[in-house]
C-alpha atoms as a PDB file:
ATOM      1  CA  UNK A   1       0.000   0.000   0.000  1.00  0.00           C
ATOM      2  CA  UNK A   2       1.518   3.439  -0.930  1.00  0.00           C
ATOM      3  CA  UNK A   3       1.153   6.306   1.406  1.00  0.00           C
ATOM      4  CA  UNK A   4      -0.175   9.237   0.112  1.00  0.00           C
ATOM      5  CA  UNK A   5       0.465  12.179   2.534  1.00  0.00           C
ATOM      6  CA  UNK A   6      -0.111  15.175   0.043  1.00  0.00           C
ATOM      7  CA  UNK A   7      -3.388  14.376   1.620  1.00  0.00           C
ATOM      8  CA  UNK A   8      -2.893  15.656   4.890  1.00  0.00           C
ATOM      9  CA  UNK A   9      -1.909  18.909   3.032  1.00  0.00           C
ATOM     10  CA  UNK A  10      -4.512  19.515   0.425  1.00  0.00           C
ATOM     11  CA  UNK A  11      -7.700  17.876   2.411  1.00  0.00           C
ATOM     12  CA  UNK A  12      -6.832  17.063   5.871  1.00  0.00           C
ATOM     13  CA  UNK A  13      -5.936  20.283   6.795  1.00  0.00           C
ATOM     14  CA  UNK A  14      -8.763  22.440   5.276  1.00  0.00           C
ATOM     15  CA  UNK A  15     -11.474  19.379   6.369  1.00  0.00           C
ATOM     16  CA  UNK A  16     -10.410  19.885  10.176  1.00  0.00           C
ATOM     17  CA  UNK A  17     -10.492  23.950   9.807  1.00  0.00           C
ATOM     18  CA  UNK A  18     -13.544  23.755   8.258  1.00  0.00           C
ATOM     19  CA  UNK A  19     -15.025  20.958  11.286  1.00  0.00           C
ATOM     20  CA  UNK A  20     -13.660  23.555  13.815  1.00  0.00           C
ATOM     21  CA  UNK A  21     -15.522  26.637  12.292  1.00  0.00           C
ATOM     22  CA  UNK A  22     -19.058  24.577  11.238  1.00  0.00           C
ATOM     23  CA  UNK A  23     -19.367  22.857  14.916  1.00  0.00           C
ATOM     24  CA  UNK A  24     -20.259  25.961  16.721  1.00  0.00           C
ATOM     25  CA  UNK A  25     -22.181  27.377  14.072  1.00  0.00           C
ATOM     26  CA  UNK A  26     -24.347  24.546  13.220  1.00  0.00           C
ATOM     27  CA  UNK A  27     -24.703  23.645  16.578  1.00  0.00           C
ATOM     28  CA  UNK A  28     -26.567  26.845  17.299  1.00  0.00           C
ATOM     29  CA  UNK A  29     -28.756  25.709  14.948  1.00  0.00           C
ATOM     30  CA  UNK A  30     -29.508  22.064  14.983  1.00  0.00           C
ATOM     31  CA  UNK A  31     -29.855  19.622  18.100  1.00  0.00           C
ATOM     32  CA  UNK A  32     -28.713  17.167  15.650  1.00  0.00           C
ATOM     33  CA  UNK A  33     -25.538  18.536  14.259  1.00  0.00           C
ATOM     34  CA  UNK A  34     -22.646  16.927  16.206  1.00  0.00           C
ATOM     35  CA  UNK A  35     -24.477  13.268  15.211  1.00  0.00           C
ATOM     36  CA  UNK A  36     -24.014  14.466  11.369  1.00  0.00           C
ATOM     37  CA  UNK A  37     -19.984  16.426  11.866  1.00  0.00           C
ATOM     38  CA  UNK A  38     -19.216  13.403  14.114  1.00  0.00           C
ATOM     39  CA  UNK A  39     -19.578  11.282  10.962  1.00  0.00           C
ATOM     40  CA  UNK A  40     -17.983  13.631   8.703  1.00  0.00           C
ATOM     41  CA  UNK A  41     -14.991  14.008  11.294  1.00  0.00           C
ATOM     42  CA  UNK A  42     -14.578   9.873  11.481  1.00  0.00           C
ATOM     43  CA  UNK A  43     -14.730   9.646   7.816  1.00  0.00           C
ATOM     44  CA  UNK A  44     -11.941  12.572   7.825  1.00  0.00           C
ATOM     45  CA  UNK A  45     -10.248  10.789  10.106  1.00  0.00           C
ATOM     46  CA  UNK A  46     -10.352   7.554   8.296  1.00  0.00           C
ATOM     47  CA  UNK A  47      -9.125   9.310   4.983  1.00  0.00           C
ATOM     48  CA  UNK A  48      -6.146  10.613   7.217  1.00  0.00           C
ATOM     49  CA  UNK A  49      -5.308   7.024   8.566  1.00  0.00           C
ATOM     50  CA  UNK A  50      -5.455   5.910   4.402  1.00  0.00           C
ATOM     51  CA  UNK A  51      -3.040   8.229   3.564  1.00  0.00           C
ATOM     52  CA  UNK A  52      -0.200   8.001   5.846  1.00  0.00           C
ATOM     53  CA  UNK A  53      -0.577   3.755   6.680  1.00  0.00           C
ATOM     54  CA  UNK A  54       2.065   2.363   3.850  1.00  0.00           C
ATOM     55  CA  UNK A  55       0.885  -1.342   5.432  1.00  0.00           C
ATOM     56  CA  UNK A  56      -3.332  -1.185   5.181  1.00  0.00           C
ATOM     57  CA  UNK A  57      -2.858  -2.842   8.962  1.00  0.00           C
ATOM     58  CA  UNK A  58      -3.981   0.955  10.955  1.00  0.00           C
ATOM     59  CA  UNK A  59      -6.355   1.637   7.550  1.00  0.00           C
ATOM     60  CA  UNK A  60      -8.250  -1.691   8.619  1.00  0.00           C
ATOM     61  CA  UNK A  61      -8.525  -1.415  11.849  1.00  0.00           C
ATOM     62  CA  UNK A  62      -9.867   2.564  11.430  1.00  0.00           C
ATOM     63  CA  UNK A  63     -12.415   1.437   9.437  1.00  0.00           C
ATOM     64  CA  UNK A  64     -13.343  -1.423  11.966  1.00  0.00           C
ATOM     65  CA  UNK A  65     -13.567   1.157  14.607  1.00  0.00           C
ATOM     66  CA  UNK A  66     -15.507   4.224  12.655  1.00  0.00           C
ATOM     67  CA  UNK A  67     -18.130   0.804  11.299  1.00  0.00           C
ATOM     68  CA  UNK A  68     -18.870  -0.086  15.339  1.00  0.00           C
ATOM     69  CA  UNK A  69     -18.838   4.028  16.057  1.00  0.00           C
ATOM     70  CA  UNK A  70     -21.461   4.420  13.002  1.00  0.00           C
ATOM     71  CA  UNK A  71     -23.313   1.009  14.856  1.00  0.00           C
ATOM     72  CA  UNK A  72     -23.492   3.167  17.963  1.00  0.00           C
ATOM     73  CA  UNK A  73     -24.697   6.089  17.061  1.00  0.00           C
ATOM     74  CA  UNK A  74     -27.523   4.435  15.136  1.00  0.00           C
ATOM     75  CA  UNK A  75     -28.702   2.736  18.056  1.00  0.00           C
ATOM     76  CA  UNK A  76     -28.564   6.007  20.508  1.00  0.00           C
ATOM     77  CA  UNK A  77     -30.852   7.700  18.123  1.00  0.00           C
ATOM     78  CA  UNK A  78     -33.145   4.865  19.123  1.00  0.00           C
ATOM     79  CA  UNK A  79     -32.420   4.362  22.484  1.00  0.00           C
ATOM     80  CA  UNK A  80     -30.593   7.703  23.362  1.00  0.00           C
ATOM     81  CA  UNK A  81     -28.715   6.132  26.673  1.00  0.00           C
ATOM     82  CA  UNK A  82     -25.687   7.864  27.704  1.00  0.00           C
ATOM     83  CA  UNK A  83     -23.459   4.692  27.778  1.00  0.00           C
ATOM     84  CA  UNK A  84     -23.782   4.486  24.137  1.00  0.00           C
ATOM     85  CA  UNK A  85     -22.714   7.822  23.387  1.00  0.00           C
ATOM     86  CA  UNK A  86     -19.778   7.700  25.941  1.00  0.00           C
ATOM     87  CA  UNK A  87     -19.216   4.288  23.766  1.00  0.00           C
ATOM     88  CA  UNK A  88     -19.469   6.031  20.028  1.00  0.00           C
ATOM     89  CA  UNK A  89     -16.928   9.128  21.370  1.00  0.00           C
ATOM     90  CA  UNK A  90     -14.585   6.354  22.199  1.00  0.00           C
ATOM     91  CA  UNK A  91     -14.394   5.142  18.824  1.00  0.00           C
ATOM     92  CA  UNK A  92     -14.087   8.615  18.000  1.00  0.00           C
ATOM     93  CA  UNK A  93     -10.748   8.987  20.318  1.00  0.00           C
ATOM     94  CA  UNK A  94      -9.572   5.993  19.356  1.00  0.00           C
ATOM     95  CA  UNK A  95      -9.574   7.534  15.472  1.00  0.00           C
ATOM     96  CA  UNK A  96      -7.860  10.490  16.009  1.00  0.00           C
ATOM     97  CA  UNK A  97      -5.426   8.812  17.956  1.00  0.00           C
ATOM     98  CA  UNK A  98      -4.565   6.566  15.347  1.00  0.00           C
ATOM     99  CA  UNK A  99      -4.747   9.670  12.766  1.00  0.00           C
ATOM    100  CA  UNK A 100      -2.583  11.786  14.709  1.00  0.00           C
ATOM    101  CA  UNK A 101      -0.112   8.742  15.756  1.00  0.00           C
ATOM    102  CA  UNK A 102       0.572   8.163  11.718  1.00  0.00           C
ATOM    103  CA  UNK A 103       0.814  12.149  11.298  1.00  0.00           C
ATOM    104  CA  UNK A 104       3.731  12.875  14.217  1.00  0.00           C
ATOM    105  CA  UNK A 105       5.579   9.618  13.031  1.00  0.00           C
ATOM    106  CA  UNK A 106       5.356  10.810   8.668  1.00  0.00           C
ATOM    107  CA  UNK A 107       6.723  14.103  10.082  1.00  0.00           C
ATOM    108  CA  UNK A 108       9.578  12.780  12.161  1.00  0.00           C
ATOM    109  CA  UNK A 109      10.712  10.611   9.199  1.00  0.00           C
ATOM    110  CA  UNK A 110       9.928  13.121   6.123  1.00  0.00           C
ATOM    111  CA  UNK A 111      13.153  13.599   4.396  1.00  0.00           C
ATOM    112  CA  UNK A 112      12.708  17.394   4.276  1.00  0.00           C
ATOM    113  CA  UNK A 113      11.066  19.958   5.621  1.00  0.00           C
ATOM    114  CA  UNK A 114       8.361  21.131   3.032  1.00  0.00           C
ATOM    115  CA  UNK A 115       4.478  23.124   2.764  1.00  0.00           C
ATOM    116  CA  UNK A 116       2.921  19.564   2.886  1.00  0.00           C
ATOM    117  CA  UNK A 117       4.729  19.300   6.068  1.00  0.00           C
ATOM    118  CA  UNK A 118       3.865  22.787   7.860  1.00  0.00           C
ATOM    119  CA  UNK A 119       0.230  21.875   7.031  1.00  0.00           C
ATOM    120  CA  UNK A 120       0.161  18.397   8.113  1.00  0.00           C
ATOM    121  CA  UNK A 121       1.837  19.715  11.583  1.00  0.00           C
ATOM    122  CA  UNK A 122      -0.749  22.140  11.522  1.00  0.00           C
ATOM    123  CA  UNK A 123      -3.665  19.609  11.010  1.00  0.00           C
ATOM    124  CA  UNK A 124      -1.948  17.441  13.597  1.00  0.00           C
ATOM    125  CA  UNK A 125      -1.864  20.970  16.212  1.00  0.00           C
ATOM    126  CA  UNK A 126      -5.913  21.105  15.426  1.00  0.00           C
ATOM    127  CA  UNK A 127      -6.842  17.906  15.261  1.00  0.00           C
ATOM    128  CA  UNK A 128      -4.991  17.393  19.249  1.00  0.00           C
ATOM    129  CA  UNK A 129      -7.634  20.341  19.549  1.00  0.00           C
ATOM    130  CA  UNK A 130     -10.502  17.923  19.084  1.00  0.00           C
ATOM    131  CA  UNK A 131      -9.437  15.094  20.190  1.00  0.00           C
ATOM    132  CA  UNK A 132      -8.965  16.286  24.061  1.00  0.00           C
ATOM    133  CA  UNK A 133     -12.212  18.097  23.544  1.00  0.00           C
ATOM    134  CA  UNK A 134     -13.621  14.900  22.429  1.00  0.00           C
ATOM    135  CA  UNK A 135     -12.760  13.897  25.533  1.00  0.00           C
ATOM    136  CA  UNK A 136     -13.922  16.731  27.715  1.00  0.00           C
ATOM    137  CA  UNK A 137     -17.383  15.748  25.895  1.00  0.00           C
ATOM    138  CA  UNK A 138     -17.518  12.386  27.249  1.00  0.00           C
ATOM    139  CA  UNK A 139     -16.742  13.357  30.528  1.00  0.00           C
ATOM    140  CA  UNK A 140     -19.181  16.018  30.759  1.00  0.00           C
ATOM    141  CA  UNK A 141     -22.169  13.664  29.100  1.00  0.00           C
ATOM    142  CA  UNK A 142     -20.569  11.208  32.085  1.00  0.00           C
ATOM    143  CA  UNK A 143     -21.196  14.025  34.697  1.00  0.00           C
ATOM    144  CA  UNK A 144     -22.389  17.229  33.976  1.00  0.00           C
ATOM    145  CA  UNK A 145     -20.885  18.620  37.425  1.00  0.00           C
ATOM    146  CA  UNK A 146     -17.460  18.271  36.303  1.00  0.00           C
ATOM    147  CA  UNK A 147     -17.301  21.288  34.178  1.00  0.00           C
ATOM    148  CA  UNK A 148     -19.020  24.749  35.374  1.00  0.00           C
ATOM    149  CA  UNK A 149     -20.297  27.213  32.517  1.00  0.00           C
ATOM    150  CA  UNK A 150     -21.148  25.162  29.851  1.00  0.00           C
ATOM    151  CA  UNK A 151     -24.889  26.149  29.033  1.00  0.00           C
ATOM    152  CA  UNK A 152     -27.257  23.126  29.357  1.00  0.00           C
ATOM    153  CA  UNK A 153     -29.100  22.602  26.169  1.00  0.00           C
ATOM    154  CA  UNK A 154     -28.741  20.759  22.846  1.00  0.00           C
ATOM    155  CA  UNK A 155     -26.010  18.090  22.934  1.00  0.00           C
ATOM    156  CA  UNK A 156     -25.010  20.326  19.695  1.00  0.00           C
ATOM    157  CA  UNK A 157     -24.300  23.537  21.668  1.00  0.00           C
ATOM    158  CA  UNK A 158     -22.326  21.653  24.572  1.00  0.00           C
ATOM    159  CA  UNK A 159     -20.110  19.968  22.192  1.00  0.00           C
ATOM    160  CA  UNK A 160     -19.026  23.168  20.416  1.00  0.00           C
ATOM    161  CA  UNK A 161     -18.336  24.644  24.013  1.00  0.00           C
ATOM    162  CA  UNK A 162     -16.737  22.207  25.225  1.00  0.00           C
ATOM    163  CA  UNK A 163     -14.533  22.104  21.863  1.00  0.00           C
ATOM    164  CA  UNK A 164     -13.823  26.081  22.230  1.00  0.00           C
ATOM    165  CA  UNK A 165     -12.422  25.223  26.022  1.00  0.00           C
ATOM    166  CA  UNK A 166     -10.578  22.910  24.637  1.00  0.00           C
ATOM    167  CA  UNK A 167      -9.039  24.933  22.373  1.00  0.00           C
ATOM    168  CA  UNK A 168      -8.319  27.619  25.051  1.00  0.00           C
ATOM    169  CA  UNK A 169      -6.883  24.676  26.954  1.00  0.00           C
ATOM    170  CA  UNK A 170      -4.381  23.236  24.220  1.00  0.00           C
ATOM    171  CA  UNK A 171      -3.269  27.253  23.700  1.00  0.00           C
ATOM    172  CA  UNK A 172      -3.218  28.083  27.199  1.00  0.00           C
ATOM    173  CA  UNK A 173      -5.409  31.536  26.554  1.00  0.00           C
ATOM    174  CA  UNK A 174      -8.927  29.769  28.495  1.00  0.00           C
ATOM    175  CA  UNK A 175     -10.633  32.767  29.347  1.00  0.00           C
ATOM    176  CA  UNK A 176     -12.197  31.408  32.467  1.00  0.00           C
ATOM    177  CA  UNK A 177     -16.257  31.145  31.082  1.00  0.00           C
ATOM    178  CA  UNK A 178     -15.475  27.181  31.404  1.00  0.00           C
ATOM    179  CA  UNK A 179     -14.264  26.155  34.162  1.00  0.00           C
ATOM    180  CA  UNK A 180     -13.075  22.171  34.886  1.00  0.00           C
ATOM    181  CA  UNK A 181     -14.323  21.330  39.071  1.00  0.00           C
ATOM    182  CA  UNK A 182     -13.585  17.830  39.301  1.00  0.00           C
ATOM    183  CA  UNK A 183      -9.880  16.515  40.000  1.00  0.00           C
ATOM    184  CA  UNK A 184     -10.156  14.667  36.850  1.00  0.00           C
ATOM    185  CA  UNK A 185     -11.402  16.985  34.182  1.00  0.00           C
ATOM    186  CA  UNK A 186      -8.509  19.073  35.761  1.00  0.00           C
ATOM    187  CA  UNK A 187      -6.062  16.838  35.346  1.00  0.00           C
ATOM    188  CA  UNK A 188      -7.162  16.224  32.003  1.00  0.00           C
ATOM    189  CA  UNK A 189      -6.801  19.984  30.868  1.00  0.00           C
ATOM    190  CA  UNK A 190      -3.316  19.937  32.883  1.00  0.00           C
ATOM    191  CA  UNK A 191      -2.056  17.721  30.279  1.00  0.00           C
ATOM    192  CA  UNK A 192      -4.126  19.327  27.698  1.00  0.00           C
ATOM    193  CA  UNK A 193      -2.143  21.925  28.332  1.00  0.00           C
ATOM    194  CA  UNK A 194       1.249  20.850  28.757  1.00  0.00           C
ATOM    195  CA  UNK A 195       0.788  18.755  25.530  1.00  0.00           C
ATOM    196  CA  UNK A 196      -0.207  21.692  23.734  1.00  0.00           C
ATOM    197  CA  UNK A 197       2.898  23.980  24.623  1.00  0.00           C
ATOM    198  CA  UNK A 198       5.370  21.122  24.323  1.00  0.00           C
ATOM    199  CA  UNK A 199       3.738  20.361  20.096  1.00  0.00           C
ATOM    200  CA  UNK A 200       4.474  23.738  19.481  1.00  0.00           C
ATOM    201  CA  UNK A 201       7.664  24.477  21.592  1.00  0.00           C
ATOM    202  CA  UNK A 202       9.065  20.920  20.003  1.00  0.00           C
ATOM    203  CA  UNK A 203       7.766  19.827  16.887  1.00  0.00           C
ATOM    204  CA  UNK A 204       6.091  23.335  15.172  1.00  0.00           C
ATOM    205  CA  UNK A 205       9.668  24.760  15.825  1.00  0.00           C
ATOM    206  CA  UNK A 206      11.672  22.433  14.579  1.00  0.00           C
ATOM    207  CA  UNK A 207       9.288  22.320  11.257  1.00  0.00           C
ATOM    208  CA  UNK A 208       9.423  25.781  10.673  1.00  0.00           C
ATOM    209  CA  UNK A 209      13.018  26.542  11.340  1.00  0.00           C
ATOM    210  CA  UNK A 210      14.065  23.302   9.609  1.00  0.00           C
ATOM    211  CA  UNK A 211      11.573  24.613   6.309  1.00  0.00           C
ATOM    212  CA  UNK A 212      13.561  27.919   6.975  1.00  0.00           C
ATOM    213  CA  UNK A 213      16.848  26.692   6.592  1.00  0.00           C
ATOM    214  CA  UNK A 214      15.707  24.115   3.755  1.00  0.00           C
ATOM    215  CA  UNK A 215      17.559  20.972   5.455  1.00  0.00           C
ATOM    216  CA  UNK A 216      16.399  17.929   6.894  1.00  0.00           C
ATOM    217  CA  UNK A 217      13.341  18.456   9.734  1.00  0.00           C
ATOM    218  CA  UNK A 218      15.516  16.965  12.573  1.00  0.00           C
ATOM    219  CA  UNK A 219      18.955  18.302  12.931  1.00  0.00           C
ATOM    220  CA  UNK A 220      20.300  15.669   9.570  1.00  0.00           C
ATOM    221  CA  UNK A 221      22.385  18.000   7.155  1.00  0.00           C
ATOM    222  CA  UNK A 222      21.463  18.634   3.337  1.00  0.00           C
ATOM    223  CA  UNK A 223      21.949  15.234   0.830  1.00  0.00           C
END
């Protein structure tokens, strides 16, 4: 299987801008909007595992896990029972985890520094983004208590919250309307945090200075 990561530069990247800016928006106006960009964002996700998996192995088992997520997610719009959404964002995790695994390794091996790079570091920084807030999600549908200021409505308007703290998390610029109160959803954005600062101090550096001086990403010297 041949990899194909001009993807992550000319779909992945514009697919996860364009998840971050529709999710609040179309949450405002449909209760059943993060069911439909929860979809869209595994089949994203699934394209991204394609592209970068030079074995089919990760490609398989991605489309394994977005098949039980889809399986899930039918079944809560029948039953609509927490553990089964809980269940389908786990899938979800489990995705962009894979996704964003595949991503950091393509970039620590790429031969040189180039756009495609930048944007699939980018796309990585964004889809992190997600991921935790993915997380923050569950733990909120879970128990509500554990996060103060999110406004209790549609599922669609707490997800793109909880998405825009996470954001504010990851770049450490939170403005305090969402607050975590439980020792885990604080621990959580801890390492939110951390992780966030340490992708851009590390790896978005070392891209853009190594595009800069047109050598290899990592400290290797010019062929």
């Amino acid at each position: 299987m041949q990899a194909k990561p001009e993807v992550h530069s000319r779909y992945l990247f514009p697919a996860i801008v364009f998840f971050l800016v529709a999710q609040p928006v179309v949450g405002t106006l449909s209760g059943t909007a993060s069911e439909v960009l929860t979809i869209s964002l595994a089949a994203t996700l699934v394209w991204g595992v394609w592209s970068l998996d030079h074995t089919g192995v990760w490609f398989r088992a991605a489309l394994g896990i977005a098949f039980l997520m889809l399986a899930l997610v039918a079944t809560y719009a029948v039953i609509a029972r927490a553990a089964l959404l809980i269940a389908a964002l786990g899938c979800l995790v489990a995705l962009a985890v894979v996704c964003l695994g595949l991503g950091i390794r393509w970039l620590f091996v790429s031969p040189r520094v180039t756009v495609q790079s930048l944007l699939a570091g980018m796309s990585m920084y964004l889809l992190l983004a997600i991921t935790f807030g993915i997380l923050h999600v569950g733990f909120y549908v879970s128990e509500p208590a554990w996060y103060r200021g999110v406004t209790p409505g549609r599922r669609s308007a707490e997800v793109a919250e909880l998405v825009y703290f996470s954001i504010g998390t990851l770049t450490t610029v939170a403005y305090g309307d969402i607050l975590p109160t439980h020792p885990v959803s604080r621990l959580l954005s801890n390492i939110e945090a951390v992780v966030g600062q340490m992708y851009v101090a590390v790896l978005v550096a070392m891209l853009v200075s190594g595009y800069a001086a047109g050598r290899k990403p990592f400290g290797g010297g010019d062929k």
